[in-house]
N, C-alpha and C. Protein backbone atom coordinates (compact mmCIF):
# COMPACT_ATOMS: atom_id res chain seq x y z
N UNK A 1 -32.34 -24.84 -23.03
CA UNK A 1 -32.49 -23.69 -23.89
C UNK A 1 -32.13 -22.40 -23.14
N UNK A 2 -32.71 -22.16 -21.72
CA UNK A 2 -32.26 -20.99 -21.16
C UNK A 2 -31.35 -20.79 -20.84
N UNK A 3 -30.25 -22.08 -20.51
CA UNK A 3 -28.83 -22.09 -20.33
C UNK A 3 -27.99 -21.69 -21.29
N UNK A 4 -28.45 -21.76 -22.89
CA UNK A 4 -27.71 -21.15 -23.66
C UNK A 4 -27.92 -19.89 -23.97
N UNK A 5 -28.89 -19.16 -23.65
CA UNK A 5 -29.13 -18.32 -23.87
C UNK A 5 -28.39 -17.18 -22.80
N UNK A 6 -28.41 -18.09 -21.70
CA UNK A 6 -27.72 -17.04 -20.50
C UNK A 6 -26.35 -17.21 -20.73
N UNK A 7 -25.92 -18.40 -21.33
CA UNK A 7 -24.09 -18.26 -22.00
C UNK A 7 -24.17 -17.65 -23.13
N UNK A 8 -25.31 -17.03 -23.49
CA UNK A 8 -24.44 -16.19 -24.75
C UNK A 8 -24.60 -14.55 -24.63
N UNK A 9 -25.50 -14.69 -23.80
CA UNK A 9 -25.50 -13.18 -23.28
C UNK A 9 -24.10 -12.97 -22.25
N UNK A 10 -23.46 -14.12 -21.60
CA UNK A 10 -22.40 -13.67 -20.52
C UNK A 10 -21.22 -13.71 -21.42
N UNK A 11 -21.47 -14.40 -22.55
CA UNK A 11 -20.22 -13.94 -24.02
C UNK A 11 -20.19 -12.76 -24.02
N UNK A 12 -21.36 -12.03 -24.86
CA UNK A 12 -21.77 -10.46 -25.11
C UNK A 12 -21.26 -9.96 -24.37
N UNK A 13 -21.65 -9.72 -22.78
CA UNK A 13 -21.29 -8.58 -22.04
C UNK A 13 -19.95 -8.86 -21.69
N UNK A 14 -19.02 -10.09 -21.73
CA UNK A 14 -17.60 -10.07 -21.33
C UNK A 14 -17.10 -9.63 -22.86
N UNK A 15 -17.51 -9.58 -23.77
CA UNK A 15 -16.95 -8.66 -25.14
C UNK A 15 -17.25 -7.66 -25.22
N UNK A 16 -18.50 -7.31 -24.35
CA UNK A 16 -18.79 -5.72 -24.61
C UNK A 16 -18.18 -4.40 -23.77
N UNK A 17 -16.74 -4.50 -23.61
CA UNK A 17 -16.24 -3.07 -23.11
C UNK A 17 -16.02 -1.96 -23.59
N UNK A 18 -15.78 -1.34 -23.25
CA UNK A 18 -15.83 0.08 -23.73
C UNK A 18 -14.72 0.01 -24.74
N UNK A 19 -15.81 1.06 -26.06
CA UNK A 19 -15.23 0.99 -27.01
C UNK A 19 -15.00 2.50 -27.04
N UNK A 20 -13.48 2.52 -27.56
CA UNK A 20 -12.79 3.96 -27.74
C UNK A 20 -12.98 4.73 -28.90
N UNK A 21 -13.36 5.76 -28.42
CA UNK A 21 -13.96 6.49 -29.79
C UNK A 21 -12.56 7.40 -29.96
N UNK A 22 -11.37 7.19 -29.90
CA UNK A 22 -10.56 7.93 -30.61
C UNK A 22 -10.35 7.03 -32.05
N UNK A 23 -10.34 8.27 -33.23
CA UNK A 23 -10.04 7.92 -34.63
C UNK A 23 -8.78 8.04 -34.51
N UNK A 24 -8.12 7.14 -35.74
CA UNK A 24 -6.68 6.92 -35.98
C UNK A 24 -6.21 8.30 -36.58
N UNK A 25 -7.09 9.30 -37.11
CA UNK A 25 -6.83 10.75 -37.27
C UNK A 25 -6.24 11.11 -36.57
N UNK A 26 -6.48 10.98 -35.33
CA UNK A 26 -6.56 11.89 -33.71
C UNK A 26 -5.82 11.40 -33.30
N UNK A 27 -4.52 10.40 -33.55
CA UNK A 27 -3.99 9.61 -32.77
C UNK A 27 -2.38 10.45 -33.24
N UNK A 28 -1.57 10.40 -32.42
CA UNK A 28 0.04 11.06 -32.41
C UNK A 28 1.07 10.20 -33.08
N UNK A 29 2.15 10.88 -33.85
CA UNK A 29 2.61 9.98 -34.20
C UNK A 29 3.48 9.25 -33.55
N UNK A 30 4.11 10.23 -32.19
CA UNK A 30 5.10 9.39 -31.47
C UNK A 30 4.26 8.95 -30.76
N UNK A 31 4.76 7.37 -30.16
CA UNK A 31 3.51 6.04 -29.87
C UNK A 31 3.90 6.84 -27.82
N UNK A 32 4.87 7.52 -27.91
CA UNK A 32 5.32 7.88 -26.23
C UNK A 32 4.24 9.27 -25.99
N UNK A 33 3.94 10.22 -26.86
CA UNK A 33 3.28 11.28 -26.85
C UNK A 33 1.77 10.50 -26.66
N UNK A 34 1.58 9.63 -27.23
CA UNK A 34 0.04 9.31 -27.46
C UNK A 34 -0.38 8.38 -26.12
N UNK A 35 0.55 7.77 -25.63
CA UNK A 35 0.61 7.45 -24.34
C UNK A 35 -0.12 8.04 -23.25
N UNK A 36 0.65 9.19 -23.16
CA UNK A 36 0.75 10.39 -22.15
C UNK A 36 -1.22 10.84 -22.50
N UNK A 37 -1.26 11.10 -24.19
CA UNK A 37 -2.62 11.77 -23.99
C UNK A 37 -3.70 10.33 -23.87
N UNK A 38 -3.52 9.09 -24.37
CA UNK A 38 -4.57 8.29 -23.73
C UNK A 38 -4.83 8.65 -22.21
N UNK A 39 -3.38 8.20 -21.17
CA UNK A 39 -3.60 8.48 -19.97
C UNK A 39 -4.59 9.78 -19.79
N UNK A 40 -4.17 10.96 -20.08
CA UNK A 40 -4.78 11.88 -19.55
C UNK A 40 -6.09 12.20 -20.16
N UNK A 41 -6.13 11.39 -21.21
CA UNK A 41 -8.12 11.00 -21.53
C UNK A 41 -8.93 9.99 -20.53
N UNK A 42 -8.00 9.58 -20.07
CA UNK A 42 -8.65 8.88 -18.81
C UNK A 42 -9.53 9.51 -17.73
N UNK A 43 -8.48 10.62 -17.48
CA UNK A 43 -8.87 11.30 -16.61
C UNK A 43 -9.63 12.42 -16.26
N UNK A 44 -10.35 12.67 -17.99
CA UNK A 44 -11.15 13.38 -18.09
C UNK A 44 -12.61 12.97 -18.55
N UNK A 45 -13.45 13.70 -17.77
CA UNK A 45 -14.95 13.40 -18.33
C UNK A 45 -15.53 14.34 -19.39
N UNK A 46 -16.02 13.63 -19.98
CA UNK A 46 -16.90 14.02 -21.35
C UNK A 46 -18.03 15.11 -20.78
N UNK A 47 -18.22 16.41 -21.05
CA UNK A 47 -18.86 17.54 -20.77
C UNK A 47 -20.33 16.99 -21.04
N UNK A 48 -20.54 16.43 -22.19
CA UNK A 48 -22.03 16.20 -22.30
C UNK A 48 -22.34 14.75 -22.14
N UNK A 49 -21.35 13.84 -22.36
CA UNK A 49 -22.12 12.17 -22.09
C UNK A 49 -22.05 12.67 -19.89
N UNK A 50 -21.11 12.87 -19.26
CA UNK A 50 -20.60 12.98 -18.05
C UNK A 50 -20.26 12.19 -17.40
N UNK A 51 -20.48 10.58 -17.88
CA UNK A 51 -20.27 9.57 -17.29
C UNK A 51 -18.85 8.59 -17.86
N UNK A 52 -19.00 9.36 -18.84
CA UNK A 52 -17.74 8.61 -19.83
C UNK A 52 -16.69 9.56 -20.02
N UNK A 53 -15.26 8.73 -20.11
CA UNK A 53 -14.21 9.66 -20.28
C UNK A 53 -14.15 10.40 -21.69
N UNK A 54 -13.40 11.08 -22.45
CA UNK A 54 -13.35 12.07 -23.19
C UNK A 54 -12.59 11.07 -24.78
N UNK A 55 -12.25 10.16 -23.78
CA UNK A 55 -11.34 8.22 -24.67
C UNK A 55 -12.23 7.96 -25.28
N UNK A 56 -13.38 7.29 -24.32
CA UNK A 56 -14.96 6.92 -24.11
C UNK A 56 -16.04 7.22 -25.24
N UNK A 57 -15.71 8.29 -25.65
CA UNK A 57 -17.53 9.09 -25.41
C UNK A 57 -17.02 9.57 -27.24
N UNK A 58 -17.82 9.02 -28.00
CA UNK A 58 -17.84 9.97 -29.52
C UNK A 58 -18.77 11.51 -29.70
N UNK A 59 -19.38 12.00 -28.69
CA UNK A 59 -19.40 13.49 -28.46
C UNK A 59 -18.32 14.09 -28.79
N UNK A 60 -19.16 15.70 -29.87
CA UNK A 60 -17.95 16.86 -30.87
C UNK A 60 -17.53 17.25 -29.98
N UNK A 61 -17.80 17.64 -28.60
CA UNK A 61 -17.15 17.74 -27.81
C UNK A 61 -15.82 17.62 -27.20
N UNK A 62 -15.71 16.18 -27.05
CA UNK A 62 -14.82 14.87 -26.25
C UNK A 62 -13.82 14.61 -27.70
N UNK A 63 -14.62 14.89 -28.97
CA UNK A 63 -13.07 15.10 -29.40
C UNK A 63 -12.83 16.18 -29.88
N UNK A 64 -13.03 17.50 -29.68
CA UNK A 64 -12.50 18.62 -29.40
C UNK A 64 -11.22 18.41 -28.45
N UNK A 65 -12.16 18.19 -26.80
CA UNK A 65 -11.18 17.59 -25.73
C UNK A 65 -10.01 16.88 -26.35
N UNK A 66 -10.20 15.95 -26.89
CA UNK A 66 -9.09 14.80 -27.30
C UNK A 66 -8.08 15.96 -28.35
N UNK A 67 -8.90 16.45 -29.25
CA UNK A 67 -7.61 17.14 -30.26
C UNK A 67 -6.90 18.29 -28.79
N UNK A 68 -7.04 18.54 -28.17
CA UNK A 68 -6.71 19.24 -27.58
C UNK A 68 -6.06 19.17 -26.65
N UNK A 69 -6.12 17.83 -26.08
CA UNK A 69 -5.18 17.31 -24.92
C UNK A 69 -3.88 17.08 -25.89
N UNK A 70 -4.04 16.54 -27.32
CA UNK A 70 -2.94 16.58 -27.85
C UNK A 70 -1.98 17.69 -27.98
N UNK A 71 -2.94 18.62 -28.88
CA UNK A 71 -2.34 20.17 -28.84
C UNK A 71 -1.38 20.32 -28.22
N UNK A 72 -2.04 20.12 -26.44
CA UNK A 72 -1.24 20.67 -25.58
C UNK A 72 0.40 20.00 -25.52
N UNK A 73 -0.03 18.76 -25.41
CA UNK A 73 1.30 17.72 -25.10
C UNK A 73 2.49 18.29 -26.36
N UNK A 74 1.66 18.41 -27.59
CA UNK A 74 2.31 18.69 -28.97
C UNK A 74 3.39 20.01 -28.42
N UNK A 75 2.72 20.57 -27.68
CA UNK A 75 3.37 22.08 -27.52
C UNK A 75 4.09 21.99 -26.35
N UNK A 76 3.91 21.38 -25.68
CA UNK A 76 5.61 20.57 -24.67
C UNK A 76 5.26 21.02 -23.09
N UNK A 77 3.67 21.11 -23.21
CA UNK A 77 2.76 21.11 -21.69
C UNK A 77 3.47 19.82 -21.46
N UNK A 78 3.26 20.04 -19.80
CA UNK A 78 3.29 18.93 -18.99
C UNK A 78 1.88 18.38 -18.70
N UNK A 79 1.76 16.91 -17.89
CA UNK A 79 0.51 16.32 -17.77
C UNK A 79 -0.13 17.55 -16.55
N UNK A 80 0.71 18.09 -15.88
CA UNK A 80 -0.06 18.61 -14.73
C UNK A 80 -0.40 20.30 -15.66
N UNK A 81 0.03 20.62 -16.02
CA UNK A 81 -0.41 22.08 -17.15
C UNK A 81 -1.23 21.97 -18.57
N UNK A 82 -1.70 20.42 -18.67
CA UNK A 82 -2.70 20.21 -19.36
C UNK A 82 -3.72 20.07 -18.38
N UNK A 83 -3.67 19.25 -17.31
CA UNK A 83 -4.94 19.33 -16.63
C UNK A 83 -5.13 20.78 -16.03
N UNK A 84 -4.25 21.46 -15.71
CA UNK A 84 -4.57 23.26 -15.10
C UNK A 84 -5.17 23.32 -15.85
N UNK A 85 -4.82 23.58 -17.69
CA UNK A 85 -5.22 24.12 -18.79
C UNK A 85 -7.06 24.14 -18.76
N UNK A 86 -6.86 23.11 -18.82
CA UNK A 86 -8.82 22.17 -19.18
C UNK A 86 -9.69 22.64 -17.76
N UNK A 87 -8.90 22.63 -16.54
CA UNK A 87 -9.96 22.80 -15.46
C UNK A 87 -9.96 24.23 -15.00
N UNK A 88 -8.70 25.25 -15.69
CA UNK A 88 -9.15 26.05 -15.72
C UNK A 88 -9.94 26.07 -16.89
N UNK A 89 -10.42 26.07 -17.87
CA UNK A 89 -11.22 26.36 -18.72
C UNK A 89 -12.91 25.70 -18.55
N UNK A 90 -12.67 24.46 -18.19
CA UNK A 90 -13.90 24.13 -17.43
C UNK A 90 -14.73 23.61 -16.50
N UNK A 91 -13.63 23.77 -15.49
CA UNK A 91 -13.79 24.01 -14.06
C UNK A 91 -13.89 22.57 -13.20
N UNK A 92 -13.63 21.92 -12.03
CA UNK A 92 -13.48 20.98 -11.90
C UNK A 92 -13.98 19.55 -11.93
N UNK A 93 -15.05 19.98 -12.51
CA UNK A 93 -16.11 19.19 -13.58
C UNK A 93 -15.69 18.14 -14.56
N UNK A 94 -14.88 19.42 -15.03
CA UNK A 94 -14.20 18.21 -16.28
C UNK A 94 -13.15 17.00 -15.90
N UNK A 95 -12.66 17.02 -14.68
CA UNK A 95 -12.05 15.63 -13.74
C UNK A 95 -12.81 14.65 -13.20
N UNK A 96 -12.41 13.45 -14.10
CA UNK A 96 -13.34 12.19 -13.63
C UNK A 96 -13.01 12.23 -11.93
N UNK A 97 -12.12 12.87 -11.12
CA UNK A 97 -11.80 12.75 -9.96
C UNK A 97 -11.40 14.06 -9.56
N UNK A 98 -12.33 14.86 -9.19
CA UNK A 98 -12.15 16.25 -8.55
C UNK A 98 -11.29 16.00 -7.66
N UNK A 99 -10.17 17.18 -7.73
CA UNK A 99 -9.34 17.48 -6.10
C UNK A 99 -10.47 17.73 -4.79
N UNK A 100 -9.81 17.71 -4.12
CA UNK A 100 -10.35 17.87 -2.13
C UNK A 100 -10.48 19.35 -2.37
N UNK A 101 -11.20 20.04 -2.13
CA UNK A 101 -11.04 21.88 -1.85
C UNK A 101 -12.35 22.23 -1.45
N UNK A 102 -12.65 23.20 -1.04
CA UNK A 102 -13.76 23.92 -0.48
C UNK A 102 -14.95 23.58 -1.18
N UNK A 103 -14.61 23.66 -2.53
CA UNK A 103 -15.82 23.69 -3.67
C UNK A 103 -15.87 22.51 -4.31
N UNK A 104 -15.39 21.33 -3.18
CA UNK A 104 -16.07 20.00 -3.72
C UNK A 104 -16.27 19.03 -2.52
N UNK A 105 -16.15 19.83 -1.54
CA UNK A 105 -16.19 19.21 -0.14
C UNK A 105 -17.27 18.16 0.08
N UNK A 106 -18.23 18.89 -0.64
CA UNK A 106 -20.05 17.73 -0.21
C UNK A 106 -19.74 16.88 -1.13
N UNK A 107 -19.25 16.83 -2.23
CA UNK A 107 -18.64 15.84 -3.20
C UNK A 107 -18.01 14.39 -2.37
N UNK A 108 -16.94 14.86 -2.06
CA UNK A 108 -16.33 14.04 -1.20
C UNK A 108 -16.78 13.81 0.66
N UNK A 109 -17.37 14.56 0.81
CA UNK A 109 -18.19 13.92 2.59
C UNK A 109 -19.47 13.76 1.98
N UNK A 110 -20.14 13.48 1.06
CA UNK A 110 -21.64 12.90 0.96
C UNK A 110 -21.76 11.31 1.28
N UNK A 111 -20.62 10.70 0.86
CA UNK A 111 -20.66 8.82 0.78
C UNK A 111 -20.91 9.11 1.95
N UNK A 112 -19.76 9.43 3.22
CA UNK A 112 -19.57 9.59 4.31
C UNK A 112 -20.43 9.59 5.01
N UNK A 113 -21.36 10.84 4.97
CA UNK A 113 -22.53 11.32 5.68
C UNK A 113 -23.51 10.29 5.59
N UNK A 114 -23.93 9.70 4.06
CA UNK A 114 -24.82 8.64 3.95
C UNK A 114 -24.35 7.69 4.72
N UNK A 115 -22.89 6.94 4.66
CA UNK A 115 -23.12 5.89 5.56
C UNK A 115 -23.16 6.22 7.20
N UNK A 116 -23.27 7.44 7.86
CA UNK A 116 -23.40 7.73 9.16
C UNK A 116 -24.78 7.76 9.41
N UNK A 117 -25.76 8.47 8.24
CA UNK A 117 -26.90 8.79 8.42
C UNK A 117 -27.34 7.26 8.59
N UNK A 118 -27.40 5.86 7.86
CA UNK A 118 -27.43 4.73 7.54
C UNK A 118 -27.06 4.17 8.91
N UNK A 119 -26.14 4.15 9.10
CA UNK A 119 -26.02 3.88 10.62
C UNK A 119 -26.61 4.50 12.02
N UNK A 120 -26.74 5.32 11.75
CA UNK A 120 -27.75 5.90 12.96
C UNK A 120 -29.16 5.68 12.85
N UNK A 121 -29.53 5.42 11.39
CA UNK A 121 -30.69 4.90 11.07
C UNK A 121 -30.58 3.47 11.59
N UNK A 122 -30.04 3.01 11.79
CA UNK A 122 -30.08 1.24 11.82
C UNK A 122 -29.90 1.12 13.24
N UNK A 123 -29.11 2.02 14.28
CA UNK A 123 -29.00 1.93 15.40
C UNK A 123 -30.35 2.04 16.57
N UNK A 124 -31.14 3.32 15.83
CA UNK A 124 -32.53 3.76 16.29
C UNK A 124 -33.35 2.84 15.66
N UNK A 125 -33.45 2.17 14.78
CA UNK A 125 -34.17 1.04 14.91
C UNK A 125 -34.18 -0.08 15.87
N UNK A 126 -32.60 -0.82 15.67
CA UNK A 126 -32.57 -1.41 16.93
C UNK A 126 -32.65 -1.29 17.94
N UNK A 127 -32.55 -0.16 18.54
CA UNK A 127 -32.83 0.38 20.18
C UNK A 127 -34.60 0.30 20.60
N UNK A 128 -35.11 0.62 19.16
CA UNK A 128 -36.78 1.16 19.60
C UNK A 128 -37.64 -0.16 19.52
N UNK A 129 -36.82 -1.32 18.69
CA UNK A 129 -37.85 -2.21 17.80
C UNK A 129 -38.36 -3.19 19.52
N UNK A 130 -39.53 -3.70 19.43
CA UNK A 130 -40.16 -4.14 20.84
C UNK A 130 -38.81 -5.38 21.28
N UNK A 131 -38.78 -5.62 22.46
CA UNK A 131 -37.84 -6.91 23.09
C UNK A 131 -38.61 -8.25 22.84
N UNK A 132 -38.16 -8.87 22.52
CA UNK A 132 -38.75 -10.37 22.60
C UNK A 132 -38.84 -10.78 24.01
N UNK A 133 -39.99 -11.72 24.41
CA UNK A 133 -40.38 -12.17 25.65
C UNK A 133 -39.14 -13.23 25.89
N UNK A 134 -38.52 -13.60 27.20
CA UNK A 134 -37.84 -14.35 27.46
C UNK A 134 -38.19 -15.80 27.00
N UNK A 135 -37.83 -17.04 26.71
CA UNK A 135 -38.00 -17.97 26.17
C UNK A 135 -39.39 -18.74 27.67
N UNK A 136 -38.62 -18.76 29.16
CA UNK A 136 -38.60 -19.63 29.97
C UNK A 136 -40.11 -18.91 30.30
N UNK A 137 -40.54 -17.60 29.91
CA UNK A 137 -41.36 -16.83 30.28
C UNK A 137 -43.03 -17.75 30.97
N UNK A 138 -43.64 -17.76 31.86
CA UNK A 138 -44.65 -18.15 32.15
C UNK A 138 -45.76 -17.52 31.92
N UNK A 139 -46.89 -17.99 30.87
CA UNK A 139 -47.90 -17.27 30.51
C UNK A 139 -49.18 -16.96 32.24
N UNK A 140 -49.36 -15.74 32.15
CA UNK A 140 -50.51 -15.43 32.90
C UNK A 140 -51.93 -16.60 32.98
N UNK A 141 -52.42 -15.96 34.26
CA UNK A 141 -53.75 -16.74 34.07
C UNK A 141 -55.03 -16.98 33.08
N UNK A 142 -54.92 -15.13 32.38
CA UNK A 142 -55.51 -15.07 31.41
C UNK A 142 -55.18 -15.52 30.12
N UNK A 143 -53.63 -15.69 30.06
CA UNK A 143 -52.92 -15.82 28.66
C UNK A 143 -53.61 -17.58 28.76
N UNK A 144 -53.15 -18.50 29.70
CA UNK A 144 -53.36 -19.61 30.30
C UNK A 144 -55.10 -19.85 29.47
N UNK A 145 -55.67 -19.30 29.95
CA UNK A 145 -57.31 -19.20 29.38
C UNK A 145 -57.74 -19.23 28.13
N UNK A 146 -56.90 -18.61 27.18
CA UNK A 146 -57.18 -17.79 25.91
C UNK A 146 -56.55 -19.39 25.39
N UNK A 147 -55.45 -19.90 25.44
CA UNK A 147 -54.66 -20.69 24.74
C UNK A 147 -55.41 -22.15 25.19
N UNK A 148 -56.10 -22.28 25.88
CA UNK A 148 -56.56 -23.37 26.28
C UNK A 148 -58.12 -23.35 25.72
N UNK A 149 -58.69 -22.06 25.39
CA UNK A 149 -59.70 -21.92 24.67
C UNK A 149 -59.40 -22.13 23.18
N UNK A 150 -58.47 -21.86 22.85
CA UNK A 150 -57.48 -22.15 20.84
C UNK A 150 -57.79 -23.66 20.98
N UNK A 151 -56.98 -24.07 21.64
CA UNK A 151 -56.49 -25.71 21.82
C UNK A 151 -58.20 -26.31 21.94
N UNK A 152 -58.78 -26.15 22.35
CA UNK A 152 -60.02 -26.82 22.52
C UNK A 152 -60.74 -26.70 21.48
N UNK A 153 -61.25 -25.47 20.99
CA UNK A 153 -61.88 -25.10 19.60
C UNK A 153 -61.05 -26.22 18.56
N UNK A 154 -59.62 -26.06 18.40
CA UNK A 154 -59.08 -27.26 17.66
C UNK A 154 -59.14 -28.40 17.92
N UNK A 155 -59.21 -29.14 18.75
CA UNK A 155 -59.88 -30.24 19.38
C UNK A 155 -61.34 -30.71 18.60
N UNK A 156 -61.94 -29.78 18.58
CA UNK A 156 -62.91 -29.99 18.18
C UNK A 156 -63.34 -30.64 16.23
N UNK A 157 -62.13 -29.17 15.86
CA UNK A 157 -62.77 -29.44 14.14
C UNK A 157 -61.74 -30.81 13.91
């Protein structure tokens, strides 16, 4: 019973991809223009979902965005003067993949830093954590005492 149940949930989620919220309204008539603006809905994130592209996301928003990436293409922008267009207007936010520049630097060196911090964390552990006693090690006279007092008490019960 649980086996079918876990094959029909791994049905579900291999059918469940992302579903595109562009309407056939919104869609261009030349199939080469509409191309160009899927691609460059790719590459934009949805202002209020933020996790989903602008393709993605049925936020009035995202298809504002969408009528608008058309607009542009309609009016004989290029892909790189539609994306100026949008990030100048709302700043580099609206790129599922911010450029490298001053004002996204911790953006891009944060993974970085975490995995250094992560590693130096893991290094100072290993350096501090106690040594294990040598295998061949010979217990003391007292250690000798204590273990021979265990062993006897067990002896006993």
């Amino acid at each position: 019973m649980t086996a079918r149940w876990l094959a029909a949930f791994a049905v579900v989620l291999a059918l469940a991809g992302p579903a595109l919220a562009v309407n056939p309204d919104e869609e261009l008539a030349d199939p080469a223009l509409e191309a160009r603006a899927r691609e460059l809905s790719k590459e934009l994130r949805c202002v209020v979902c933020q996790n989903q592209t602008i393709d993605d996301s049925d936020a009035g928003i995202a298809k504002d965005l969408r009528l608008l990436v058309r607009e542009r293409i309609v009016a004989g922008d290029t892909d790189d003067e539609v994306m100026s267009y949008l990030t100048d207007r709302y700043g580099d936010f609206v790129r599922l993949r911010p450029p490298f520049n001053a004002e996204t630097f911790a953006l891009w060196a944060m993974p970085v830093l975490v995995l250094l911090a992560a590693l130096a964390a893991a290094l100072t552990y290993l350096r501090r954590r106690p040594k294990p006693a040598p295998a061949d090690a010979a217990l003391s006279a007292d250690e000798e005492a204590q273990l021979q007092a265990v062993l006897d008490e067990r002896r006993k019960t």
